[in-house]
N, C-alpha and C. Protein backbone atom coordinates (compact mmCIF):
# COMPACT_ATOMS: atom_id res chain seq x y z
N UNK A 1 22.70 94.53 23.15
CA UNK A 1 23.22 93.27 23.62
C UNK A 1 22.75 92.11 22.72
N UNK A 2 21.73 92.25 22.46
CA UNK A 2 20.77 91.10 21.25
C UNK A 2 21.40 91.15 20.22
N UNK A 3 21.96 92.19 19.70
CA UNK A 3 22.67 92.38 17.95
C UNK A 3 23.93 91.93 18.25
N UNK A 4 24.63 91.45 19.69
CA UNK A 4 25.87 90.41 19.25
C UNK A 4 25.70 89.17 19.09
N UNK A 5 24.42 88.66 19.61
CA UNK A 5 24.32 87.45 19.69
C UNK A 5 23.67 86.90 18.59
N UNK A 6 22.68 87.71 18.14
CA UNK A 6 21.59 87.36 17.23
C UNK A 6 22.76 86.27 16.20
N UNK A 7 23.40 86.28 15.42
CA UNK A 7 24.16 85.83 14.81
C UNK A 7 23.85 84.00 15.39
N UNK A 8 24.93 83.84 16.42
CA UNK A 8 24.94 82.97 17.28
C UNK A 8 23.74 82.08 17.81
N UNK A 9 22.79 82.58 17.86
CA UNK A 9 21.39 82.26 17.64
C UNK A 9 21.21 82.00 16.83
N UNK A 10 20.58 82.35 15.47
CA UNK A 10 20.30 82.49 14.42
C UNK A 10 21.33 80.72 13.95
N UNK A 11 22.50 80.58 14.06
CA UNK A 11 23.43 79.31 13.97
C UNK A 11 22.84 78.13 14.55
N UNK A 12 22.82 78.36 15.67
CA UNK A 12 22.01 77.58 17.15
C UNK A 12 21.14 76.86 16.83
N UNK A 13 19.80 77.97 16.05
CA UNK A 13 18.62 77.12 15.52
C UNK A 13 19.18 76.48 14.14
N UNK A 14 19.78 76.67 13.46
CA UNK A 14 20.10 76.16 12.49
C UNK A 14 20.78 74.84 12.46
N UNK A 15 21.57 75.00 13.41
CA UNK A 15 22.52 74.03 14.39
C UNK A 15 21.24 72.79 14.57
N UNK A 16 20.11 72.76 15.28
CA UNK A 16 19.27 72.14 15.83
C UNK A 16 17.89 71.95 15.08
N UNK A 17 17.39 72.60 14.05
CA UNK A 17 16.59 72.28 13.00
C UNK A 17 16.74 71.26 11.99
N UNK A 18 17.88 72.15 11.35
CA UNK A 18 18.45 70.89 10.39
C UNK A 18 18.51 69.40 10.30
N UNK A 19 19.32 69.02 11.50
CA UNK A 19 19.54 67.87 11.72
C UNK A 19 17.54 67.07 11.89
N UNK A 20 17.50 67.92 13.03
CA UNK A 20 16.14 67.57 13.48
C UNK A 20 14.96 66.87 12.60
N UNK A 21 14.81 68.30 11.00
CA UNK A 21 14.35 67.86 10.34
C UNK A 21 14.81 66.63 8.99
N UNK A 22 15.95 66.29 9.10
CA UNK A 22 16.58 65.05 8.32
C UNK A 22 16.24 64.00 8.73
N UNK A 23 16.52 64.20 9.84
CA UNK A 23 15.93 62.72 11.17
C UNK A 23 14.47 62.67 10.82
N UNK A 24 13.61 63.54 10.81
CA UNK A 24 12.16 63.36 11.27
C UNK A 24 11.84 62.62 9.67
N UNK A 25 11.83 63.30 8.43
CA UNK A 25 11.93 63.04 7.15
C UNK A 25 12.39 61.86 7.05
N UNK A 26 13.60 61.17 7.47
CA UNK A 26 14.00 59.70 7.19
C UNK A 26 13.27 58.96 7.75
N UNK A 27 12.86 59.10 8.79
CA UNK A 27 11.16 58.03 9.50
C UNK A 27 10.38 58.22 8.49
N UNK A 28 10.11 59.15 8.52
CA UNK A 28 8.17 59.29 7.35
C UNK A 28 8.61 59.31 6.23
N UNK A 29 9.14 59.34 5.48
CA UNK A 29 9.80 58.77 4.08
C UNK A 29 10.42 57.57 3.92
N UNK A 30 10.51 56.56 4.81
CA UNK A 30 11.11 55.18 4.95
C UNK A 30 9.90 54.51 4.23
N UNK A 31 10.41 53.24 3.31
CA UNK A 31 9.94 52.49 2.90
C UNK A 31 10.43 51.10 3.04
N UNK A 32 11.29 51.10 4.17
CA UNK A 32 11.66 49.86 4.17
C UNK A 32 10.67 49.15 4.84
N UNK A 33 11.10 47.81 4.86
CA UNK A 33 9.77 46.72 5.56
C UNK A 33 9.89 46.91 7.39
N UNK A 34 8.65 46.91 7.81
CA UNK A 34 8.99 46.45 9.49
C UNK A 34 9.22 45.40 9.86
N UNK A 35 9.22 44.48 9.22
CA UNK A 35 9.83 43.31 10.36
C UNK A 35 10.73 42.54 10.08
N UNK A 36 11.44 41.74 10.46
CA UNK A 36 12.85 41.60 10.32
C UNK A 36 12.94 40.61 9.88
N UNK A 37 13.58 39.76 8.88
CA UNK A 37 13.56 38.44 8.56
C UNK A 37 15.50 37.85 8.88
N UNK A 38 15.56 36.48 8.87
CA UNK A 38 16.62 36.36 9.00
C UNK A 38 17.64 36.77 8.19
N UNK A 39 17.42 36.82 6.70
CA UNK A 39 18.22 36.94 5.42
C UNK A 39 18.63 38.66 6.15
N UNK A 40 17.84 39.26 6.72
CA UNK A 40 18.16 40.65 7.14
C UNK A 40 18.97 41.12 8.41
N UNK A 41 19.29 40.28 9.04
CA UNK A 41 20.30 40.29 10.03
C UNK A 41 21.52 39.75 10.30
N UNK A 42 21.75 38.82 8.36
CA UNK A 42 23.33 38.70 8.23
C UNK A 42 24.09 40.11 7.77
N UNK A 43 25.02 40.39 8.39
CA UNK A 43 25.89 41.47 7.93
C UNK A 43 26.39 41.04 6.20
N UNK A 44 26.26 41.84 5.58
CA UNK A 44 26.42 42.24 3.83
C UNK A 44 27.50 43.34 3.65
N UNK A 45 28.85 43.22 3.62
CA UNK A 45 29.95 43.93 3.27
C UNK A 45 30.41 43.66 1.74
N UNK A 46 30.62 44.71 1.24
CA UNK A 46 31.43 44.58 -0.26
C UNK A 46 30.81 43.29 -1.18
N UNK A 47 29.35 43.16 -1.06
CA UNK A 47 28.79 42.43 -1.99
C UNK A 47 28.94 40.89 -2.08
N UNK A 48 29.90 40.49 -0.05
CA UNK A 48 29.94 39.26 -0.07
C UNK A 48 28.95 39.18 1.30
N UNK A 49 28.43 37.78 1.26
CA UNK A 49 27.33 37.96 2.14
C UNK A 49 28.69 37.37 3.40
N UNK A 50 28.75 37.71 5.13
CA UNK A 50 29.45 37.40 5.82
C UNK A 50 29.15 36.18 6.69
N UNK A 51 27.91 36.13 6.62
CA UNK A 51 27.45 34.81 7.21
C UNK A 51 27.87 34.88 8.69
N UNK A 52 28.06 33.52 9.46
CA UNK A 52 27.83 33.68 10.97
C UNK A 52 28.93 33.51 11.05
N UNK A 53 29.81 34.25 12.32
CA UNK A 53 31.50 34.17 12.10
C UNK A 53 31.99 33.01 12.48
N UNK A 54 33.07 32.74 12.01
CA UNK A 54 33.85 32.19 11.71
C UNK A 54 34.91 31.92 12.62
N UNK A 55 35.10 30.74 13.32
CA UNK A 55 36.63 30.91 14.18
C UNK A 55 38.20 30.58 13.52
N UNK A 56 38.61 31.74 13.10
CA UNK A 56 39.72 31.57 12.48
C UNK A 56 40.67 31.54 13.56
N UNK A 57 41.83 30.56 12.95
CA UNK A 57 42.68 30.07 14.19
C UNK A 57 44.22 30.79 13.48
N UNK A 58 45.12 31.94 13.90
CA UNK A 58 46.20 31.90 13.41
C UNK A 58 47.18 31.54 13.71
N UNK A 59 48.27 31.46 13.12
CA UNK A 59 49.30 30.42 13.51
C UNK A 59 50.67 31.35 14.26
N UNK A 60 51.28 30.71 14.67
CA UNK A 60 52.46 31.70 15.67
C UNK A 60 53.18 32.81 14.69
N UNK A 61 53.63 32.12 13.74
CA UNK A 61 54.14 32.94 12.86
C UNK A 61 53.41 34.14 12.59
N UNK A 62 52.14 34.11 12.14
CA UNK A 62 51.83 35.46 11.96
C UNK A 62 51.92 36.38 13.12
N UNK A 63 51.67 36.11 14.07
CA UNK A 63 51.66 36.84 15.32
C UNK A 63 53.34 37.70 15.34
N UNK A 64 54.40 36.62 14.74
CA UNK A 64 55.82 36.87 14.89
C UNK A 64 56.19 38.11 14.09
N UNK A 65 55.87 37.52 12.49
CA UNK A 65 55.91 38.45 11.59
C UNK A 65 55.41 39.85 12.21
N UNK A 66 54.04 39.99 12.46
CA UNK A 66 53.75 41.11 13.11
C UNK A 66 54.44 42.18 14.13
N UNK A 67 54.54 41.05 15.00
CA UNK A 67 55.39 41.93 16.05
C UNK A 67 56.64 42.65 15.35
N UNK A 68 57.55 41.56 14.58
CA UNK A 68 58.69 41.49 13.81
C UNK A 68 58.37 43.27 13.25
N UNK A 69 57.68 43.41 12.18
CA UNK A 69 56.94 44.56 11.38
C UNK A 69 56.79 45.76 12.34
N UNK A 70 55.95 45.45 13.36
CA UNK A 70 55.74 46.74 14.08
C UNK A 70 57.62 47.34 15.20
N UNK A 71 58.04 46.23 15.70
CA UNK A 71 59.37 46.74 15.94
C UNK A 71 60.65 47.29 15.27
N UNK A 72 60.33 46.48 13.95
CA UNK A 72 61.47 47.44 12.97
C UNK A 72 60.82 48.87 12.43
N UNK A 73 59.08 48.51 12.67
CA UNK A 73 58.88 49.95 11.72
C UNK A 73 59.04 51.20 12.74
N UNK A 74 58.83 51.08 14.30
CA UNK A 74 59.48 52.03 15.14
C UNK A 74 60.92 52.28 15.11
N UNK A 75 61.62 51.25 15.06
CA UNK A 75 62.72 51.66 15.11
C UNK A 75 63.38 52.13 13.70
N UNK A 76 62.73 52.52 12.83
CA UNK A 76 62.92 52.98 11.75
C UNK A 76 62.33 54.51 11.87
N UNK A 77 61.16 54.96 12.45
CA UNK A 77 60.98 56.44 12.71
C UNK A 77 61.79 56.65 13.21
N UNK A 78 62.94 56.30 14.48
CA UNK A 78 63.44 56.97 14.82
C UNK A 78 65.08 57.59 13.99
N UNK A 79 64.79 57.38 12.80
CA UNK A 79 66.17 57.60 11.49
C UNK A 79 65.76 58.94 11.57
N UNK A 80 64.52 59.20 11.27
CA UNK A 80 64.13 60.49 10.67
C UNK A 80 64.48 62.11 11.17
N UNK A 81 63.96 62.01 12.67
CA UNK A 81 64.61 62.98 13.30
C UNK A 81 66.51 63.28 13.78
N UNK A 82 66.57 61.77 13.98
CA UNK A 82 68.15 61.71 13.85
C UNK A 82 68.61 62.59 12.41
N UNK A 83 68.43 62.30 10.96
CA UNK A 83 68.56 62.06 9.53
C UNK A 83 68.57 63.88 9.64
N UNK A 84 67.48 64.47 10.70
CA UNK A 84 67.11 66.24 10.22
C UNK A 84 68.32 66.97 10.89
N UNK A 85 68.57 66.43 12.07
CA UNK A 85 69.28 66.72 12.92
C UNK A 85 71.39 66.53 12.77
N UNK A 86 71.03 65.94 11.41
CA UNK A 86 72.65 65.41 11.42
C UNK A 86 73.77 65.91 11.19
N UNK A 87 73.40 67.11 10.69
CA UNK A 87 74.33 68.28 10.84
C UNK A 87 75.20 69.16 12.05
N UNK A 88 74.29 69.01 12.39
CA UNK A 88 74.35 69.93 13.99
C UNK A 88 74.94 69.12 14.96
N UNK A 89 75.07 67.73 14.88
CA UNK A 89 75.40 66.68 15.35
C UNK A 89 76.84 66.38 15.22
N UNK A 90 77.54 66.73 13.72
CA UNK A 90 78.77 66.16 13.19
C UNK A 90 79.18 65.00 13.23
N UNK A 91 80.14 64.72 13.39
CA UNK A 91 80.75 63.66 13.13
C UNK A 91 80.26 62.27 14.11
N UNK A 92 80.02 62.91 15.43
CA UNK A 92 79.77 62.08 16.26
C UNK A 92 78.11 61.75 15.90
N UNK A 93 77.42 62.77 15.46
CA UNK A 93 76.06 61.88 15.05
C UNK A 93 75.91 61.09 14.22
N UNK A 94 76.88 61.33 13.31
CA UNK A 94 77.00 60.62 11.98
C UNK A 94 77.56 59.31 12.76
N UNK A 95 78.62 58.75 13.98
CA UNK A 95 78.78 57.77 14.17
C UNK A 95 77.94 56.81 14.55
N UNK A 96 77.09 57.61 15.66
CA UNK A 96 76.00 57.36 16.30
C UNK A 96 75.26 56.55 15.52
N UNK A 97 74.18 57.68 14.37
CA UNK A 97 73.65 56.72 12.90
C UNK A 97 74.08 55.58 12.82
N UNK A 98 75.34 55.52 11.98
CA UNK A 98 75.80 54.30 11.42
C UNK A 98 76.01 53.16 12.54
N UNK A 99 76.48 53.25 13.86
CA UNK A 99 75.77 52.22 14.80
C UNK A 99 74.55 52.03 14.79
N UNK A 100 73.58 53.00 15.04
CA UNK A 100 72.10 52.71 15.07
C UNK A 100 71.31 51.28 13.69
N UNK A 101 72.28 52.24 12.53
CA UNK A 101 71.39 51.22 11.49
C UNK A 101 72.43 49.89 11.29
N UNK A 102 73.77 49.89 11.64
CA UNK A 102 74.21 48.44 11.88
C UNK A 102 73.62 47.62 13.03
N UNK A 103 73.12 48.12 14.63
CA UNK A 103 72.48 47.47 14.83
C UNK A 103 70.84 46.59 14.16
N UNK A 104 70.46 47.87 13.53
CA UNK A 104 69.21 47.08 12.98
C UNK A 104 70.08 46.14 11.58
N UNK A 105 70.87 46.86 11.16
CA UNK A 105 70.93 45.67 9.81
C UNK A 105 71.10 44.41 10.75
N UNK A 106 72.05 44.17 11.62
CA UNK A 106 72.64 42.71 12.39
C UNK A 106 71.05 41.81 12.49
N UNK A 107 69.82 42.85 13.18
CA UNK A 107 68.81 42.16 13.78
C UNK A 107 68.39 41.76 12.70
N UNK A 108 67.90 42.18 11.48
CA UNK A 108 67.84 42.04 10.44
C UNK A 108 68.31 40.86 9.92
N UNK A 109 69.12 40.77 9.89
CA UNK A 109 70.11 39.62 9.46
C UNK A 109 69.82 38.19 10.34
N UNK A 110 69.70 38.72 11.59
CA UNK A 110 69.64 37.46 12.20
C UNK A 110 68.48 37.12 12.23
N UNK A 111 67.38 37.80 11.93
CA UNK A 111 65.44 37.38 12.18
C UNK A 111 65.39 36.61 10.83
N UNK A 112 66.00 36.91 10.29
CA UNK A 112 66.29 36.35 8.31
C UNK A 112 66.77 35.54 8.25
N UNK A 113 67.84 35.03 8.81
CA UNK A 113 68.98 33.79 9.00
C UNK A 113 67.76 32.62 10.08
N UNK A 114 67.41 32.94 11.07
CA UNK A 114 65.92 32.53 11.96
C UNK A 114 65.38 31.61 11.15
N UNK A 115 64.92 32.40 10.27
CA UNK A 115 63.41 31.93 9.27
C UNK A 115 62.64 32.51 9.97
N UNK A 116 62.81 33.36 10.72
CA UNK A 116 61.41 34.15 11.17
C UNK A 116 60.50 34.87 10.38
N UNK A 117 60.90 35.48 9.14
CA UNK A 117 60.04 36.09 8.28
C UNK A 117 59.88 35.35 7.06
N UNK A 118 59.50 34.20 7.38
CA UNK A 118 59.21 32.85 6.05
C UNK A 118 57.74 32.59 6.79
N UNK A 119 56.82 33.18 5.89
CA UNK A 119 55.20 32.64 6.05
C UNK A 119 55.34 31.48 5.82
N UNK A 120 54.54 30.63 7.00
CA UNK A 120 54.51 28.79 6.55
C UNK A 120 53.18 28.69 6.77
């Protein structure tokens, strides 16, 4: 019964050593300083220092654009499975399609005609 498991065991501790001893080693091999200064509790990303945040205010438009972006880009996955399927479909899927993407060209047209997708 021991010689199926042994394996599994044998993983287990390995499973639970390893780590164990990386962890224990990064304490007692640390050389960093103990105590904390302020310069050490600004966040430091990509070599720019981030300093204390910032209230950025955005403007409607971006919010628009966005939405704008995420609704055409769904309604654009749904070409794909239509696009696999269009055979099997014939003629009438093929009509289907070409309504589908004249409705989006129209919306298209009209979010554009808007000025909705003009960053100001």
């Amino acid at each position: 019964m021991i010689d199926n498991w042994l394996p599994f065991l044998i993983f287990g501790a390995f499973a639970l050593i390893i780590p164990g001893t990386m962890i224990t080693a990064s304490f007692v091999l640390s050389t960093r300083p103990t105590h904390r200064t302020k310069a050490r509790t600004v966040p430091f990303e990509s070599g720019v220092s981030q300093g204390p945040p910032k209230q950025q205010r955005f403007t409607v438009s971006f919010y628009l654009t966005a939405m704008l972006f995420i609704l055409f880009d769904i309604e654009i996955v749904f070409l794909y499975p239509l696009a696999v399927i269009l055979r099997k479909l014939g003629w009438f899927g093929f009509t289907e399609f070409g309504f589908f993407v004249a409705i989006l060209a129209l919306a298209y047209v009209y979010i554009w005609r808007k000025g909705a997708l003009e960053w100001r």
